[in-house]
N, C-alpha and C. Protein backbone atom coordinates (compact mmCIF):
# COMPACT_ATOMS: atom_id res chain seq x y z
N UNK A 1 71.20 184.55 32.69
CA UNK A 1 72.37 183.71 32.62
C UNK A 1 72.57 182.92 33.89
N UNK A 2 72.22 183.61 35.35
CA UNK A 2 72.55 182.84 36.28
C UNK A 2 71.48 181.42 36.10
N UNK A 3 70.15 181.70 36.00
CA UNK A 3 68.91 180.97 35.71
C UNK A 3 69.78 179.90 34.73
N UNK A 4 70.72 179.83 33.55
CA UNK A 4 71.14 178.79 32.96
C UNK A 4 71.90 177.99 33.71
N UNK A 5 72.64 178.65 34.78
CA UNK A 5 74.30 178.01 35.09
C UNK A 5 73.57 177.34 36.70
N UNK A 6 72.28 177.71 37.40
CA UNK A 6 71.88 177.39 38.29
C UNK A 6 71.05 175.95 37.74
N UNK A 7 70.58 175.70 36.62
CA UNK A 7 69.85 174.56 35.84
C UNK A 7 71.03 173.07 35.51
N UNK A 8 71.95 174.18 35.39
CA UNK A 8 72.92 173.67 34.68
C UNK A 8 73.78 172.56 35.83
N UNK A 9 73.80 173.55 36.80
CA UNK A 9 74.62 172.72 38.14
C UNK A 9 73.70 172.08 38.87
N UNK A 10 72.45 172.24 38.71
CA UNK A 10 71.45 171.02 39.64
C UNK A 10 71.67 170.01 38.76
N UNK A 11 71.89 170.02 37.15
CA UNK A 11 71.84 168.90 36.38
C UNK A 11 73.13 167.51 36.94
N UNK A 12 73.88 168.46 37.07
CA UNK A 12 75.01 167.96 36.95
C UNK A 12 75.32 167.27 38.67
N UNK A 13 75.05 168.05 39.49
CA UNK A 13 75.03 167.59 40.78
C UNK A 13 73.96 166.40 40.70
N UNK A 14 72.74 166.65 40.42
CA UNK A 14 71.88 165.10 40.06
C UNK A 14 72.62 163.96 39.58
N UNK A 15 73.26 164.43 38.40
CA UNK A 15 73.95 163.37 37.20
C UNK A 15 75.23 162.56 38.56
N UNK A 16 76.12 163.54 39.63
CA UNK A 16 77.50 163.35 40.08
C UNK A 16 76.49 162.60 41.00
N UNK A 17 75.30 162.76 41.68
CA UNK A 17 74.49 162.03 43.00
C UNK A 17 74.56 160.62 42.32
N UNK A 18 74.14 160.51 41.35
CA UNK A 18 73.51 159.40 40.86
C UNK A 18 74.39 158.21 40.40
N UNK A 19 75.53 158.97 39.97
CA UNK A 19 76.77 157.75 39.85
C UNK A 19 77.79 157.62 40.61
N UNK A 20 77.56 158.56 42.07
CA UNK A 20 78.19 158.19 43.02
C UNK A 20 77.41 156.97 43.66
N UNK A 21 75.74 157.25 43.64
CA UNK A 21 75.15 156.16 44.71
C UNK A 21 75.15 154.62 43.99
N UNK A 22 75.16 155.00 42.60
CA UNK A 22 75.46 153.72 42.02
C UNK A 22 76.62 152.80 41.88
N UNK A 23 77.49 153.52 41.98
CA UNK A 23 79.10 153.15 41.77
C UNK A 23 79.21 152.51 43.69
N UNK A 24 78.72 153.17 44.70
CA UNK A 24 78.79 153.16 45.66
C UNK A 24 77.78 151.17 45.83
N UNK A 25 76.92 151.43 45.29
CA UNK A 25 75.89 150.44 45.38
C UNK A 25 76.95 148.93 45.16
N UNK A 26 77.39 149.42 43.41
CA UNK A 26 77.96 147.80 42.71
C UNK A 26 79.14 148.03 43.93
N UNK A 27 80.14 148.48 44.25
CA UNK A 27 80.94 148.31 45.11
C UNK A 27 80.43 147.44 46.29
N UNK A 28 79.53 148.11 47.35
CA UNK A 28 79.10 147.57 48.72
C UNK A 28 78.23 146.04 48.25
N UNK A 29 77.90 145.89 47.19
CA UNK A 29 77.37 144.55 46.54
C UNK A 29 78.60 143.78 46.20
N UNK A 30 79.25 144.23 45.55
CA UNK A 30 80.55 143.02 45.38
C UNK A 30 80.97 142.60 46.91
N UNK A 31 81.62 143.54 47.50
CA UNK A 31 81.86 143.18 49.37
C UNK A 31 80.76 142.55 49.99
N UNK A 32 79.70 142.69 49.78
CA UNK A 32 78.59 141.80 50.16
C UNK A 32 78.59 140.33 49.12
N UNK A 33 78.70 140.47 48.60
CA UNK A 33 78.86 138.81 47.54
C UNK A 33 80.16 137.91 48.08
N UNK A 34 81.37 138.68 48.09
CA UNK A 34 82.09 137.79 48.83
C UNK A 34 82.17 137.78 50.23
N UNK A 35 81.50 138.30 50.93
CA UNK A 35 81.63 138.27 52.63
C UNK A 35 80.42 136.61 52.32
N UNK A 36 79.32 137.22 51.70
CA UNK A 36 77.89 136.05 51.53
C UNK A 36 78.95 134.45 51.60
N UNK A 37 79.77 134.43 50.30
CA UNK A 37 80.43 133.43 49.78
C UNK A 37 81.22 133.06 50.94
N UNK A 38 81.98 133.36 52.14
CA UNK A 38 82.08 133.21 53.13
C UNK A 38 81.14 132.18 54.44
N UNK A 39 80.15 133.39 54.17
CA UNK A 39 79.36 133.22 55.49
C UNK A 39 78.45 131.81 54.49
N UNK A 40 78.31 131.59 53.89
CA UNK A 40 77.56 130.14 53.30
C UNK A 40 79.14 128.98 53.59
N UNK A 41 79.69 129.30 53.25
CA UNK A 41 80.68 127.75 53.41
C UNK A 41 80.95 127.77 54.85
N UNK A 42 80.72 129.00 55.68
CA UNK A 42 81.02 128.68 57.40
C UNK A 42 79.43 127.76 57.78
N UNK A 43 78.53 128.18 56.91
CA UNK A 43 77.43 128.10 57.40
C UNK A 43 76.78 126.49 56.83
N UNK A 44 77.41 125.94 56.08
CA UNK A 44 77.46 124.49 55.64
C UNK A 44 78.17 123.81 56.51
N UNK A 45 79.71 124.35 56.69
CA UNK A 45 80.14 123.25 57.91
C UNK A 45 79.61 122.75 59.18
N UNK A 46 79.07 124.37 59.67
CA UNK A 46 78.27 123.84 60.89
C UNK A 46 77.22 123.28 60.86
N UNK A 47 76.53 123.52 59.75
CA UNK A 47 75.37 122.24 59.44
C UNK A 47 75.75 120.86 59.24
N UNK A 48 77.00 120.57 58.79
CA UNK A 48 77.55 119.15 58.37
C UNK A 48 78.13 118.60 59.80
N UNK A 49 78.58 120.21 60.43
CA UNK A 49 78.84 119.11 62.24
C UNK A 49 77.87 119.07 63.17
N UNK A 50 77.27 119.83 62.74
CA UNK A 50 75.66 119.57 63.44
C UNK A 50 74.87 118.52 63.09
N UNK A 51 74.89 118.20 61.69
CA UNK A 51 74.15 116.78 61.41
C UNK A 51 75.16 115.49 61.96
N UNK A 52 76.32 115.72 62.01
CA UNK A 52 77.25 114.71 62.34
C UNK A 52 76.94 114.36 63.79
N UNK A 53 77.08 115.86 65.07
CA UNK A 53 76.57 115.31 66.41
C UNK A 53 74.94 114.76 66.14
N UNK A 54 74.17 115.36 66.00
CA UNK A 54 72.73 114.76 65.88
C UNK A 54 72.78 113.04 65.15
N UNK A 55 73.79 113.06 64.54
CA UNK A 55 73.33 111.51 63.88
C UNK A 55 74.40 110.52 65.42
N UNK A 56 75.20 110.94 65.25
CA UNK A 56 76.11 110.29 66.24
C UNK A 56 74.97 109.95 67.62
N UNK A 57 74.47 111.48 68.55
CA UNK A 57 73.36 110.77 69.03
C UNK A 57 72.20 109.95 68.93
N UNK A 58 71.59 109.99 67.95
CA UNK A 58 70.86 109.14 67.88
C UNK A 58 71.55 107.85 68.11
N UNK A 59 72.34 107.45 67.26
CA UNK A 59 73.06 105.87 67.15
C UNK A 59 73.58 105.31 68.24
N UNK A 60 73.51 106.52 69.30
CA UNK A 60 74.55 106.10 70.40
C UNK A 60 73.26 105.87 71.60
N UNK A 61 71.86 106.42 71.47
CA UNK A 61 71.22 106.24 72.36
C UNK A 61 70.16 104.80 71.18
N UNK A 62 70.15 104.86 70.14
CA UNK A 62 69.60 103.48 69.77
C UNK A 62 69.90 102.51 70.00
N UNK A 63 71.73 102.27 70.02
CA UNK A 63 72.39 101.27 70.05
C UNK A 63 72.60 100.49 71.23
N UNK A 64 72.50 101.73 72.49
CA UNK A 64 72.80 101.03 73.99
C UNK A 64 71.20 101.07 74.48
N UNK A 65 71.19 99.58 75.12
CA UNK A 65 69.77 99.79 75.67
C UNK A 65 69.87 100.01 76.66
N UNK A 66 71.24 100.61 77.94
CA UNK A 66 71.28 101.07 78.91
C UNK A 66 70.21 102.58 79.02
N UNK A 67 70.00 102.80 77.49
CA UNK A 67 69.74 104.08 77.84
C UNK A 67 67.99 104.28 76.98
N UNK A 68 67.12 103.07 76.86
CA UNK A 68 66.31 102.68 76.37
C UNK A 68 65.57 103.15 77.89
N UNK A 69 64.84 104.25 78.26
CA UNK A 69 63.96 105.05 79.08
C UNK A 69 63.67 106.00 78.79
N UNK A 70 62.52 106.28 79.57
CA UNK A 70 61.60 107.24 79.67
C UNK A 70 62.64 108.88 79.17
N UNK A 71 63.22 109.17 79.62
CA UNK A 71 63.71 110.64 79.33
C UNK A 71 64.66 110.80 77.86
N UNK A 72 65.23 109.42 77.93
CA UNK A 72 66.13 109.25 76.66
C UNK A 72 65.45 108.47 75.28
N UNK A 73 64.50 108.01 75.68
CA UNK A 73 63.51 107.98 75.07
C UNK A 73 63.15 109.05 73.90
N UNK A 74 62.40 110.36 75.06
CA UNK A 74 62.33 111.77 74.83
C UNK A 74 63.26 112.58 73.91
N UNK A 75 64.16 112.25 74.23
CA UNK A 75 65.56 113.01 73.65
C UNK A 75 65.91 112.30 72.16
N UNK A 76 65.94 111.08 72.34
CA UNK A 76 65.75 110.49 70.93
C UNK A 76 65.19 110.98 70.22
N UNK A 77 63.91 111.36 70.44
CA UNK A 77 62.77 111.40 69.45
C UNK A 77 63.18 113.21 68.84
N UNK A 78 63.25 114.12 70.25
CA UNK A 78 63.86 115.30 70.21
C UNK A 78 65.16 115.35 68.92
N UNK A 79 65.90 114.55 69.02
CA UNK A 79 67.09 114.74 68.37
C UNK A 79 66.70 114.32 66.99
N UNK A 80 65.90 113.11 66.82
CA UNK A 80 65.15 112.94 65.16
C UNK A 80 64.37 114.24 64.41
N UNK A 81 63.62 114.97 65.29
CA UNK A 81 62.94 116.35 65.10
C UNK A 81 63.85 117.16 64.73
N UNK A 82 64.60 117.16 65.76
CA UNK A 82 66.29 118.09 65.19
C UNK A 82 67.10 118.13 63.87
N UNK A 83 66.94 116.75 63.56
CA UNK A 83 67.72 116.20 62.54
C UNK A 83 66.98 116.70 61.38
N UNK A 84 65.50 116.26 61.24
CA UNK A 84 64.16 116.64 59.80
C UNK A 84 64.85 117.92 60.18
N UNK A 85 64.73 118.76 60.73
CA UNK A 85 64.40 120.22 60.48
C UNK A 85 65.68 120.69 60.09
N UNK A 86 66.68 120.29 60.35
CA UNK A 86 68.19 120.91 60.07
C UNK A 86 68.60 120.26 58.56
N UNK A 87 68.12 119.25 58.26
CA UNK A 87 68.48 118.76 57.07
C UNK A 87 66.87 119.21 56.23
N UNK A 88 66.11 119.62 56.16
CA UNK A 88 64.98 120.31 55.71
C UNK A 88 65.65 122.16 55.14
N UNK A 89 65.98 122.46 56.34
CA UNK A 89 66.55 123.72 56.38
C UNK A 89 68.17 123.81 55.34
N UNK A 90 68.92 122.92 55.50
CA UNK A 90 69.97 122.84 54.80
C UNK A 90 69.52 122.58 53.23
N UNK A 91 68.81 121.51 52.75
CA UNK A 91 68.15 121.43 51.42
C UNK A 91 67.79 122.78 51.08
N UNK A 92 67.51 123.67 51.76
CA UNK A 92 67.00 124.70 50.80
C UNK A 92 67.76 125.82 50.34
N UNK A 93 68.91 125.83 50.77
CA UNK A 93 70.32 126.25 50.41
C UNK A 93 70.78 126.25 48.82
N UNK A 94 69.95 125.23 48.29
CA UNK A 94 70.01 124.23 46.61
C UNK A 94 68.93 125.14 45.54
N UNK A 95 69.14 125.07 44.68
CA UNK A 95 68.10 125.53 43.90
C UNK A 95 66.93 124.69 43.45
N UNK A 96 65.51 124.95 43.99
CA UNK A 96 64.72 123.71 43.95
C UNK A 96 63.20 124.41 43.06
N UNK A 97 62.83 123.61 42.20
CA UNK A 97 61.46 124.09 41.50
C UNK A 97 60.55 124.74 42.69
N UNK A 98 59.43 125.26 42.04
CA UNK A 98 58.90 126.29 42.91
C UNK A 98 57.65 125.21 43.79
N UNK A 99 57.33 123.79 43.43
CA UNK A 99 56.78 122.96 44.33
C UNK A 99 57.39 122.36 44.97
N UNK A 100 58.82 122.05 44.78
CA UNK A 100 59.84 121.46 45.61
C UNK A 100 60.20 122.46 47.25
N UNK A 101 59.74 123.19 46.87
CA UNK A 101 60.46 124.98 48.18
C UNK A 101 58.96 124.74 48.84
N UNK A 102 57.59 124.37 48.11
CA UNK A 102 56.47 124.40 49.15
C UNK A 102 56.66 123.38 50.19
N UNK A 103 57.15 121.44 49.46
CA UNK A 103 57.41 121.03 50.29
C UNK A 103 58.42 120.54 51.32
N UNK A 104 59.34 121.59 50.82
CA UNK A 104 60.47 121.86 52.07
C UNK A 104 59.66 122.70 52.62
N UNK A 105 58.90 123.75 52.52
CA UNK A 105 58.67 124.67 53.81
C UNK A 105 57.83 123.41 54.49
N UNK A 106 57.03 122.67 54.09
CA UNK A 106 56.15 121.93 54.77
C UNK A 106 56.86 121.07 55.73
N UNK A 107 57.83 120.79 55.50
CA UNK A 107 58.62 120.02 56.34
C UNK A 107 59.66 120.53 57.30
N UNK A 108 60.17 121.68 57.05
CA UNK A 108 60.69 122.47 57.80
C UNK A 108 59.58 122.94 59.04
N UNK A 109 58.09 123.23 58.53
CA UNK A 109 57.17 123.54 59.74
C UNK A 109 56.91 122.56 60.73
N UNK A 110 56.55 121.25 59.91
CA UNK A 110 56.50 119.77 60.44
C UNK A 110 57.23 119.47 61.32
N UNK A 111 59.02 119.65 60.92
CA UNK A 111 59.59 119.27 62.09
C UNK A 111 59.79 120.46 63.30
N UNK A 112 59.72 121.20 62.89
CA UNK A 112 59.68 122.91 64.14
C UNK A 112 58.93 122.10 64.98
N UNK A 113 57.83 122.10 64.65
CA UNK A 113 56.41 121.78 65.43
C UNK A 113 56.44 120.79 66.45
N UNK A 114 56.60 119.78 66.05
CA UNK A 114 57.42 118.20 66.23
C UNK A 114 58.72 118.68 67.25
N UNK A 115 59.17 119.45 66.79
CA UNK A 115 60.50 119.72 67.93
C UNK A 115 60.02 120.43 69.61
N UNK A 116 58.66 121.44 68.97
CA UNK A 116 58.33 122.09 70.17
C UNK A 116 57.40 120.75 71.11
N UNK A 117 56.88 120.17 70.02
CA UNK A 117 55.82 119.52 70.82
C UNK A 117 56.57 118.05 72.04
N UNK A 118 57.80 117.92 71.15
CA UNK A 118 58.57 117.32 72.35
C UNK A 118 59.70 117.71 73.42
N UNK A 119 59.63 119.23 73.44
CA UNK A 119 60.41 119.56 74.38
C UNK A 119 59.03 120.07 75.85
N UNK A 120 57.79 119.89 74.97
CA UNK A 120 56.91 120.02 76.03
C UNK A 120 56.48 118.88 76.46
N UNK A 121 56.80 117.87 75.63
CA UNK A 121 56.43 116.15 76.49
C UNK A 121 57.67 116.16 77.23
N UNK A 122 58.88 116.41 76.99
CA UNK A 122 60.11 116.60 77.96
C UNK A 122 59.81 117.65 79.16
N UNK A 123 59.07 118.32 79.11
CA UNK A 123 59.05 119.38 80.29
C UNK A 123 57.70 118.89 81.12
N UNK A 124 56.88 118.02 80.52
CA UNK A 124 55.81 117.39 81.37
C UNK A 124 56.74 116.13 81.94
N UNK A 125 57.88 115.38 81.48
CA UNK A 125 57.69 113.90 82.10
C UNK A 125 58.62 114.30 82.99
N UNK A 126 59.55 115.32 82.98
CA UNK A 126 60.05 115.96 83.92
C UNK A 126 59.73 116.56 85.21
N UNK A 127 58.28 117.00 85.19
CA UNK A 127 57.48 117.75 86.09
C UNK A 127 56.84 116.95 86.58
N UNK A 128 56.28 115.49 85.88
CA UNK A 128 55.63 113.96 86.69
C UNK A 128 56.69 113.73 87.38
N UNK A 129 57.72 113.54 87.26
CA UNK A 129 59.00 112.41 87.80
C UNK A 129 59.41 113.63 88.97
N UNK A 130 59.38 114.96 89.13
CA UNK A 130 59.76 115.73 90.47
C UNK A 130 59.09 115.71 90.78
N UNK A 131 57.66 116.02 90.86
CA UNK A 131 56.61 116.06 91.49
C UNK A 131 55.79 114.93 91.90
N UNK A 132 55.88 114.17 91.21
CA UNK A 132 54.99 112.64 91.60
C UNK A 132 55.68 111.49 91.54
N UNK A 133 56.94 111.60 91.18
CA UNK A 133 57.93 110.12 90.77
C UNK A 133 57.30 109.46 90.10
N UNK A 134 56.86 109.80 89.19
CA UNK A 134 56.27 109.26 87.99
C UNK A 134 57.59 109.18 87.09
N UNK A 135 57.85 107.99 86.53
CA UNK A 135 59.13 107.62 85.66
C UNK A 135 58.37 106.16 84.77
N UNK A 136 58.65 106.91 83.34
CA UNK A 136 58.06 105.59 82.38
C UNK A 136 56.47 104.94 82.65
N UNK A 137 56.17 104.30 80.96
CA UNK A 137 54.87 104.13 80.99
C UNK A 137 54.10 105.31 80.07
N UNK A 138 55.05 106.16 79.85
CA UNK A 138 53.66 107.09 79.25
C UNK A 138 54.54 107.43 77.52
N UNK A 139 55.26 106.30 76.80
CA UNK A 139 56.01 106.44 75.86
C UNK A 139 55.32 106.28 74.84
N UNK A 140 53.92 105.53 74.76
CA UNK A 140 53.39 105.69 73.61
C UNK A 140 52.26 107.09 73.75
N UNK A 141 52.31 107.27 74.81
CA UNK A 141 51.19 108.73 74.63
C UNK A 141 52.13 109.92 74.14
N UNK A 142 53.16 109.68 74.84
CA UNK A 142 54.66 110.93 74.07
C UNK A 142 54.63 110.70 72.48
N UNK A 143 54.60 109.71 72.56
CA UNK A 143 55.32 109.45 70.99
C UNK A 143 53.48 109.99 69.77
N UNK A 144 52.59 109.60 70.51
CA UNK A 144 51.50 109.87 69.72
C UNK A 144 51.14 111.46 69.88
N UNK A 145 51.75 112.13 71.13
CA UNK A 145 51.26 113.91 71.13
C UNK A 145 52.61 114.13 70.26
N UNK A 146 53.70 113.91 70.55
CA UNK A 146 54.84 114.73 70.31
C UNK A 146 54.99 114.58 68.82
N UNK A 147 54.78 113.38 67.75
CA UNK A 147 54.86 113.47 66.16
C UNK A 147 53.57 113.54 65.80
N UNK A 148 52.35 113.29 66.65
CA UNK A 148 51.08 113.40 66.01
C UNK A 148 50.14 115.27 65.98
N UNK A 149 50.94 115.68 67.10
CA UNK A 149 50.49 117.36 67.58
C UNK A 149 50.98 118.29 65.94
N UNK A 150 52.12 117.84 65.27
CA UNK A 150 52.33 118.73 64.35
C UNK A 150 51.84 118.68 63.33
N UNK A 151 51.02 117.25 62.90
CA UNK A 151 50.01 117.03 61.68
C UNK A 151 48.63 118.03 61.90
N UNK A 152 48.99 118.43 63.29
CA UNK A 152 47.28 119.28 62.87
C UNK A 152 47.33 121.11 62.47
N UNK A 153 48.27 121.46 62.75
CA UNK A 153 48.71 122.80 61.63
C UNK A 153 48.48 122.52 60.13
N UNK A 154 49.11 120.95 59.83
CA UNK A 154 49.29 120.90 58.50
C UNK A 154 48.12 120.10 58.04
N UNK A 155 46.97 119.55 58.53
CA UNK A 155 46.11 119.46 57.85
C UNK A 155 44.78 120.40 57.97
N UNK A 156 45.27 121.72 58.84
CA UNK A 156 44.60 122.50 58.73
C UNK A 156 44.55 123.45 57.32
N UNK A 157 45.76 123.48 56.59
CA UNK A 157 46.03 124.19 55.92
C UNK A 157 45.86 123.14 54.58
N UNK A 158 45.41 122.25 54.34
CA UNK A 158 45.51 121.35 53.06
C UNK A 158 44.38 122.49 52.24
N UNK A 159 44.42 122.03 51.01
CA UNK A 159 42.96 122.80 49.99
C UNK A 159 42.21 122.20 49.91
């Protein structure tokens, strides 16, 4: 008899485990669905004021040619890299066919790449201009490493 009532209470302690961890589960999932629903509309605005400063700079260093040089130059181009990748990254927020998500990732890598490769033409024309007073003149070699350096990941990887 004990052998029944010992079968009997593992059953049941299994059965009480199992719809506690589940009941426990849909609960901490609902609180997670609306905290999510939260943290996405905080997480759109700052993308919408983040694309807002990034566009504002650009327009403001295109528009004045006080500021048509060598470093702002740099930063331009920096802040266009900024812009692909944050609005790359924001698109995928959307529900997109399953070739549409390959070429957002492709472009999301594109501009990463593109972003690193001109904060290292920014950290070289920086290191000419303290070290050698070297200032301007080298804007088409920037502009051909810094958007041309990230095509070669991606045509490494073509089929």
């Amino acid at each position: 008899m004990n052998e029944h009532l010992i079968i009997i209470g593992a059953i049941v302690k299994t059965f009480v485990l199992k719809w506690f961890r589940i009941n426990c589960f849909l609960n901490i999932q609902a609180e997670v669905m609306v905290v999510s629903i939260w943290i996405k509309l905080a997480a759109w605005l700052f993308y919408l004021l983040s694309l807002a400063a990034l566009i504002y700079y650009i327009v403001l260093i295109a528009r004045k040619t006080t500021l048509h040089e060598q470093f702002h130059y740099i930063r331009f181009n920096t802040a266009v890299a900024t812009l692909g990748a944050l609005t790359s990254i924001f698109s995928t927020e959307f529900k997109h066919p399953k070739e549409a998500c390959r070429i957002l990732a492709c472009f999301i890598h594109y501009f990463y790449l593109a972003l690193g490769a001109w904060f290292i033409m920014e950290a070289h024309a920086l290191y000419a201009a303290v070290l050698y007073g070297v200032i301007g003149g080298r804007e088409r070699c920037y502009l051909l490493i810094g958007w041309g350096e990230a095509f070669l990941p991606r045509l490494a990887t073509l089929p």
